[in-house]
N, C-alpha and C. Protein backbone atom coordinates (compact mmCIF):
# COMPACT_ATOMS: atom_id res chain seq x y z
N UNK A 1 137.62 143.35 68.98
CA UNK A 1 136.82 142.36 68.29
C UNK A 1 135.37 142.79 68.26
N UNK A 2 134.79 142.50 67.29
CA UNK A 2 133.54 142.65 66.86
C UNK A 2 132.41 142.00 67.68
N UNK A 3 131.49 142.22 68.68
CA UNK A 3 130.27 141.27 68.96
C UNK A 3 129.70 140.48 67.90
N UNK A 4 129.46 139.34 68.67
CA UNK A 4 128.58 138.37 67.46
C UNK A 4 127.47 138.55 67.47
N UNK A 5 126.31 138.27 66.11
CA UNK A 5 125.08 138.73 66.44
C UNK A 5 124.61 137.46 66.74
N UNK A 6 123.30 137.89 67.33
CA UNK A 6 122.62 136.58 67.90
C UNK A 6 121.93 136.41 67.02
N UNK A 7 121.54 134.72 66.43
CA UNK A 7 120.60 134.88 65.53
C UNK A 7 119.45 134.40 65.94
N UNK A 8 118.72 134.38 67.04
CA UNK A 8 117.71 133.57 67.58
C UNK A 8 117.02 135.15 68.45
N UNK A 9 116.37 135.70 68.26
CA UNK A 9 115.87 136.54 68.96
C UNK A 9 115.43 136.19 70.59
N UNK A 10 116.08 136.50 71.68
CA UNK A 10 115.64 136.11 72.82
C UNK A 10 113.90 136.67 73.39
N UNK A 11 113.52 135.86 73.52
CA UNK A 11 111.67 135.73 73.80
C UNK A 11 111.14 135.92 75.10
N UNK A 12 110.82 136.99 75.05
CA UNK A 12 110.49 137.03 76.92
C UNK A 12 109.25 135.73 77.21
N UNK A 13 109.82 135.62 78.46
CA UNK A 13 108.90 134.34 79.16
C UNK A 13 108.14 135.03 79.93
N UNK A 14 106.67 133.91 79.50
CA UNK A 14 105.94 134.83 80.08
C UNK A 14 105.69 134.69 81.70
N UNK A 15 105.33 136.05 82.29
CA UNK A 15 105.38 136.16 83.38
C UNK A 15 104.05 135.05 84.30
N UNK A 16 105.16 134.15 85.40
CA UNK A 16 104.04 133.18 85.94
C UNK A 16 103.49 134.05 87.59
N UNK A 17 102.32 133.88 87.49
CA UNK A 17 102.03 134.74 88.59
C UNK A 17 101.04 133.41 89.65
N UNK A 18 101.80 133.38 90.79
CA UNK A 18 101.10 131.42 91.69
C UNK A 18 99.63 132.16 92.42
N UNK A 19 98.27 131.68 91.91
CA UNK A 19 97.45 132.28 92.78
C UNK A 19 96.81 131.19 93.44
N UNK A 20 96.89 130.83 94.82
CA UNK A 20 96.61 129.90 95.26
C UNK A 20 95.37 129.29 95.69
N UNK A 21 94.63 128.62 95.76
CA UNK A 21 93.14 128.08 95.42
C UNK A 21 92.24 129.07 96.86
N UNK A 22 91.32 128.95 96.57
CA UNK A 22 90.53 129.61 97.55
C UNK A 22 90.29 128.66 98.94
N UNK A 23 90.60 128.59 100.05
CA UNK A 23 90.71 127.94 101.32
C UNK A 23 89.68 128.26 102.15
N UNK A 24 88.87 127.95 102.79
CA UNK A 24 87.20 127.94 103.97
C UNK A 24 88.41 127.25 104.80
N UNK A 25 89.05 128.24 105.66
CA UNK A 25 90.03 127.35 107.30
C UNK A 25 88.38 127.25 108.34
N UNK A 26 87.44 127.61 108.26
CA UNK A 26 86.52 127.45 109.22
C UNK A 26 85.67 125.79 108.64
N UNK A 27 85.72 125.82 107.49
CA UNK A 27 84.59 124.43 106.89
C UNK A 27 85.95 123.59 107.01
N UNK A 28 87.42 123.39 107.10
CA UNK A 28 88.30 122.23 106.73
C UNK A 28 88.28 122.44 108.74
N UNK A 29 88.21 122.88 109.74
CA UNK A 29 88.13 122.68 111.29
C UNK A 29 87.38 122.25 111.58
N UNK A 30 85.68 122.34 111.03
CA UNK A 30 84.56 121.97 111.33
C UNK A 30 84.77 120.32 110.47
N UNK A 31 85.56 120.11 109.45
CA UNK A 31 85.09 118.84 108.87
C UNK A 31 86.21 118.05 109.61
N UNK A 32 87.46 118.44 109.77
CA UNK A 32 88.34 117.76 111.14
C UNK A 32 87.79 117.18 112.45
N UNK A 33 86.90 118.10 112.81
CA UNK A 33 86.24 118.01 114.01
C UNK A 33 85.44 116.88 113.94
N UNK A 34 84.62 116.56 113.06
CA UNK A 34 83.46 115.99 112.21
C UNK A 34 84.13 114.22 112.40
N UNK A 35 85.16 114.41 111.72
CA UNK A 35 85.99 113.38 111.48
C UNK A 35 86.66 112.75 112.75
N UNK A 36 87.01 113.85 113.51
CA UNK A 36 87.60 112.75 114.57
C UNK A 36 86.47 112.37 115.81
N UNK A 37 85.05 112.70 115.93
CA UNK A 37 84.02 112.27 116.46
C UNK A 37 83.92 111.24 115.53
N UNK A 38 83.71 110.84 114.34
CA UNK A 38 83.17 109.64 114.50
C UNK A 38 84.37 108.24 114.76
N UNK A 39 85.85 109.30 114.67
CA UNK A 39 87.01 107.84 114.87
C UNK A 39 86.78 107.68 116.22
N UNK A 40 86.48 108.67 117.18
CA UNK A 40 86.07 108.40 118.59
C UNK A 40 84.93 107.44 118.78
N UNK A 41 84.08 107.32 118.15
CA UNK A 41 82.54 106.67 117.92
C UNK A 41 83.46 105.22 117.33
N UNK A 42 83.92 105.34 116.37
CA UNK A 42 84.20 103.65 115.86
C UNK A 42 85.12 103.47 117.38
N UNK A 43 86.27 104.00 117.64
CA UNK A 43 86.81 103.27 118.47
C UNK A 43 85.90 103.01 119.48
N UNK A 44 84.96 103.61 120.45
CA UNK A 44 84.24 102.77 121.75
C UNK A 44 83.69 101.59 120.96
N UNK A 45 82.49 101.63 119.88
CA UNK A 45 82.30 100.54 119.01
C UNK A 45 82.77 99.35 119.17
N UNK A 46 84.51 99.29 118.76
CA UNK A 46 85.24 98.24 118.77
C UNK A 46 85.80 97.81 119.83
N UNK A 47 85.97 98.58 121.00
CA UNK A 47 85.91 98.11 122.17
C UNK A 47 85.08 97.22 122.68
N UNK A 48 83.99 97.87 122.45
CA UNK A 48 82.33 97.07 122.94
C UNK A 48 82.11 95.74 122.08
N UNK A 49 82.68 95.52 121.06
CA UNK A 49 82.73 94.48 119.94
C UNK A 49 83.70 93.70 120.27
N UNK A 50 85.19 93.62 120.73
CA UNK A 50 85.73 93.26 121.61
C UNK A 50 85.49 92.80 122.68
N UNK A 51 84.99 93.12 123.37
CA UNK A 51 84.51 92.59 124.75
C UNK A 51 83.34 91.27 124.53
N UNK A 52 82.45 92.02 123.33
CA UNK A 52 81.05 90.81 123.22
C UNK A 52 82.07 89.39 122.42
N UNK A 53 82.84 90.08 122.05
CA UNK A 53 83.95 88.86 121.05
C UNK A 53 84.50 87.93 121.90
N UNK A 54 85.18 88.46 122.99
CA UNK A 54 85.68 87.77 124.63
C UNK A 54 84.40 86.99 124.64
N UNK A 55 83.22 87.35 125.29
CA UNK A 55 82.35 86.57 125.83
C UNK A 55 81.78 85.62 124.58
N UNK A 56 81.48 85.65 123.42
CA UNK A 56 81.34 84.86 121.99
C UNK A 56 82.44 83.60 122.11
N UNK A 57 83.37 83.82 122.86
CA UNK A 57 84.83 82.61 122.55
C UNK A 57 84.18 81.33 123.34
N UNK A 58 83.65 82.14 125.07
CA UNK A 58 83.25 80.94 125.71
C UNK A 58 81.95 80.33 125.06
N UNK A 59 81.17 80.88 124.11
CA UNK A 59 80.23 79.57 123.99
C UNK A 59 80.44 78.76 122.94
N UNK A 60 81.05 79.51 121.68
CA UNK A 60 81.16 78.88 120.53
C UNK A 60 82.67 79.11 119.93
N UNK A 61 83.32 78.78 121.20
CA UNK A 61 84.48 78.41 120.45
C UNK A 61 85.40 80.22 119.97
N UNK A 62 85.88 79.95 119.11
CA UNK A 62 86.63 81.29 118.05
C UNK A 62 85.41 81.59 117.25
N UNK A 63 84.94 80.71 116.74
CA UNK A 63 83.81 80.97 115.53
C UNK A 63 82.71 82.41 115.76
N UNK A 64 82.55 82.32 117.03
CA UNK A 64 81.37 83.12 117.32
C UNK A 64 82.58 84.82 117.57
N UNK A 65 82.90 84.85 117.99
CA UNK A 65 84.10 86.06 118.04
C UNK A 65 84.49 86.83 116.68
N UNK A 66 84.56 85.62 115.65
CA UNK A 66 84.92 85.95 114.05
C UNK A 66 84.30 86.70 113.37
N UNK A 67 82.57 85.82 113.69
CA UNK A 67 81.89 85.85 112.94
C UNK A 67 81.47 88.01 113.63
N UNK A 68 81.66 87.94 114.87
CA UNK A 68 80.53 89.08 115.30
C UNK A 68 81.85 90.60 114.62
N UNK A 69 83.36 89.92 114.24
CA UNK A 69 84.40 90.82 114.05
C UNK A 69 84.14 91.50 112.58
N UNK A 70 83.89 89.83 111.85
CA UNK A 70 83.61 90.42 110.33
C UNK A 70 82.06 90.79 110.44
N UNK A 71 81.12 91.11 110.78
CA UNK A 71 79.75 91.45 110.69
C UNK A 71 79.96 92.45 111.17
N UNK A 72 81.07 93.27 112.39
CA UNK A 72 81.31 94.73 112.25
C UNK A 72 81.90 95.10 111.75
N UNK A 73 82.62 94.97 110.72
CA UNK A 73 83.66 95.29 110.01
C UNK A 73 82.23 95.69 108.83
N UNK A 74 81.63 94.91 108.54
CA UNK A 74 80.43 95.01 107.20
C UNK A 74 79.62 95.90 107.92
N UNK A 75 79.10 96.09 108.71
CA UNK A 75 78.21 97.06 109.17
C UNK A 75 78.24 98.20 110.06
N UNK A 76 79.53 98.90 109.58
CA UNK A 76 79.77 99.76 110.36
C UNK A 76 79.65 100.75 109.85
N UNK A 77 79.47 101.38 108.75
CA UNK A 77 79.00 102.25 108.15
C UNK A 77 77.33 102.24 108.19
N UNK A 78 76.32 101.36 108.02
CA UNK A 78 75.30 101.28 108.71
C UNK A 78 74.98 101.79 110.43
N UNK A 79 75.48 101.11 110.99
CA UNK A 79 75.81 101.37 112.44
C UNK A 79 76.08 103.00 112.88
N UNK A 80 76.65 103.64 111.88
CA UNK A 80 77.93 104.90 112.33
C UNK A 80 76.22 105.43 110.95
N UNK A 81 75.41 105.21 110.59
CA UNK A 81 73.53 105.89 109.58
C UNK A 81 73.29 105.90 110.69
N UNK A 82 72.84 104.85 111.73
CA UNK A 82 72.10 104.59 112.68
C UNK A 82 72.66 105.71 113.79
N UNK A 83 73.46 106.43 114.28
CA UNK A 83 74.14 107.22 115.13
C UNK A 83 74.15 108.30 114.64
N UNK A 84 73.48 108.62 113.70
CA UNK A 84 73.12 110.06 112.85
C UNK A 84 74.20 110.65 112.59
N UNK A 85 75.18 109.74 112.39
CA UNK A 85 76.84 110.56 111.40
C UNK A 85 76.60 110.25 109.93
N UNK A 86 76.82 111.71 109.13
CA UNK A 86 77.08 111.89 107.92
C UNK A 86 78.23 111.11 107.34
N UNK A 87 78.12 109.96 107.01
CA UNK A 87 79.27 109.35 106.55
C UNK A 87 79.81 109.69 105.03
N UNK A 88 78.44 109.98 104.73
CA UNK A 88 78.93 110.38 102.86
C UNK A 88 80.25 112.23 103.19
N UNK A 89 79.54 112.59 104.49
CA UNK A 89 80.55 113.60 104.28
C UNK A 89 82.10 113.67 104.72
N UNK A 90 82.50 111.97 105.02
CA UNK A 90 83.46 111.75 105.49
C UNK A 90 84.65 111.21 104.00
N UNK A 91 86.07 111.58 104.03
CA UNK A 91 86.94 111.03 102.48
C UNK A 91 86.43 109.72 102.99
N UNK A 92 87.00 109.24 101.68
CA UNK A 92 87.24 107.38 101.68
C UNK A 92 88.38 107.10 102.92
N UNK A 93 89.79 107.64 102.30
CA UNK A 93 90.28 107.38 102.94
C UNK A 93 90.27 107.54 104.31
N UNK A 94 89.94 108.41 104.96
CA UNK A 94 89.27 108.36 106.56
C UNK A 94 88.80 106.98 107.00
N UNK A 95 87.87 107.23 106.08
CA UNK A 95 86.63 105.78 106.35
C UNK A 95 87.22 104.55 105.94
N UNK A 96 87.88 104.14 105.58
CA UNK A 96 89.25 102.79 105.22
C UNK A 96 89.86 102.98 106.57
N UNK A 97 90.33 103.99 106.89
CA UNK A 97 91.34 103.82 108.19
C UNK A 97 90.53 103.33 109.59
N UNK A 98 89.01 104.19 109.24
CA UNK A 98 88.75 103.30 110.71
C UNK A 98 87.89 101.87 110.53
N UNK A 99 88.09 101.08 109.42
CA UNK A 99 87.63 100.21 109.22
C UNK A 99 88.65 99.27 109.73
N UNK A 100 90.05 99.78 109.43
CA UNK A 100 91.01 99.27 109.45
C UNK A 100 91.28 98.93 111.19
N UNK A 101 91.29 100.12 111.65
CA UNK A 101 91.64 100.69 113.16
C UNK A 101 90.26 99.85 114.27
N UNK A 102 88.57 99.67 113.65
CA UNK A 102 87.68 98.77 113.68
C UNK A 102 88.55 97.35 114.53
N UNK A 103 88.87 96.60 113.23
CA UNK A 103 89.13 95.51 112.86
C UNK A 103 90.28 95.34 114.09
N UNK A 104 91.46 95.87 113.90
CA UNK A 104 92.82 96.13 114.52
C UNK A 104 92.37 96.00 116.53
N UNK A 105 91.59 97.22 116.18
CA UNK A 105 90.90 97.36 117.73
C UNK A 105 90.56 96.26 118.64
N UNK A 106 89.53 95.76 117.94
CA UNK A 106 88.83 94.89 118.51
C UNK A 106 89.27 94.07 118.30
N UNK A 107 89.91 93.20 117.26
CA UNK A 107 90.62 91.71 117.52
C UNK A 107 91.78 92.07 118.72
N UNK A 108 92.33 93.45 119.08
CA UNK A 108 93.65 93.05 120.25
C UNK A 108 92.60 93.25 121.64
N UNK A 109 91.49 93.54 121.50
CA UNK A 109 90.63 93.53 123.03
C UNK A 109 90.25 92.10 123.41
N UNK A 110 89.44 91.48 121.93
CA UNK A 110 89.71 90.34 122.09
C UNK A 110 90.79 89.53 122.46
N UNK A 111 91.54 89.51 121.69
CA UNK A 111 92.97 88.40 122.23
C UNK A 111 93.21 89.05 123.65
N UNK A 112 93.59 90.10 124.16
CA UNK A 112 93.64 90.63 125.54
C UNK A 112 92.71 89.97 126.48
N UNK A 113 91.26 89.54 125.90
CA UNK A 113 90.54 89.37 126.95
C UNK A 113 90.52 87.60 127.45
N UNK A 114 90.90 86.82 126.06
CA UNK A 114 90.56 85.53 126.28
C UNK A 114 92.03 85.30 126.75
N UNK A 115 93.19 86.15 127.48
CA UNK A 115 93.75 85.27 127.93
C UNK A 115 93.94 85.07 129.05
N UNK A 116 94.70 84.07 130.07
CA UNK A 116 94.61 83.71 131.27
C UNK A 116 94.12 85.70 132.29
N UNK A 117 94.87 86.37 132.54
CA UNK A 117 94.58 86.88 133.35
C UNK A 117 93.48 87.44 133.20
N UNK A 118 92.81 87.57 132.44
CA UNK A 118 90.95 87.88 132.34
C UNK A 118 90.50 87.21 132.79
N UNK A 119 90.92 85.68 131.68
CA UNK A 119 89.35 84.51 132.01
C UNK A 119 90.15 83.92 132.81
């Protein structure tokens, strides 16, 4: 039997060659580093915000505890200017997590502290 002809000329593909982006492993260790000093810095923060939150319950109730939780939650990026950390050189997302971790922190130091075996 006869071969059939092809009528579609087969087209070489062109050759993909993967060149992978240019990587600084010394500037992404140094900005790791960078980053987990200041989650170290928010967490004592929220400890210490915690604790003043405990002592805020006995005079004014919950109110005063709330109020000092959401006023660090708003000024902690101020707070973290004031401590001479580069925050603009930190992602968002970093800086969401320890707002988050902030918040998280210090309301369980609080509840830990106002209950019976503390006070």
């Amino acid at each position: 039997m006869a071969k059939k002809r092809k009528l579609v000329a087969e087209e070489k593909e062109p050759e993909f060659e993967f060149v992978p982006p240019s990587f600084d492993e010394k500037e992404f260790i140094l900005k790791d580093l960078y980053g987990t000093r200041v989650t170290l810095t928010v967490t004592v923060i929220a400890i210490v915000v915690g604790i003043c939150a405990a002592c805020l319950n006995q005079l004014w109730a919950w109110y005063g505890g709330l109020i000092l939780l959401v006023v660090g939650v708003l000024g902690l990026k101020e707070l973290l200017k004031l401590l001479r950390f580069h925050v603009d050189l930190l992602e968002s997302k970093s800086m969401i997590g320890n707002y988050f971790m902030f918040l998280l922190l210090s309301l369980g130091v609080w509840i830990l502290l106002i209950n019976p075996p503390f006070m």
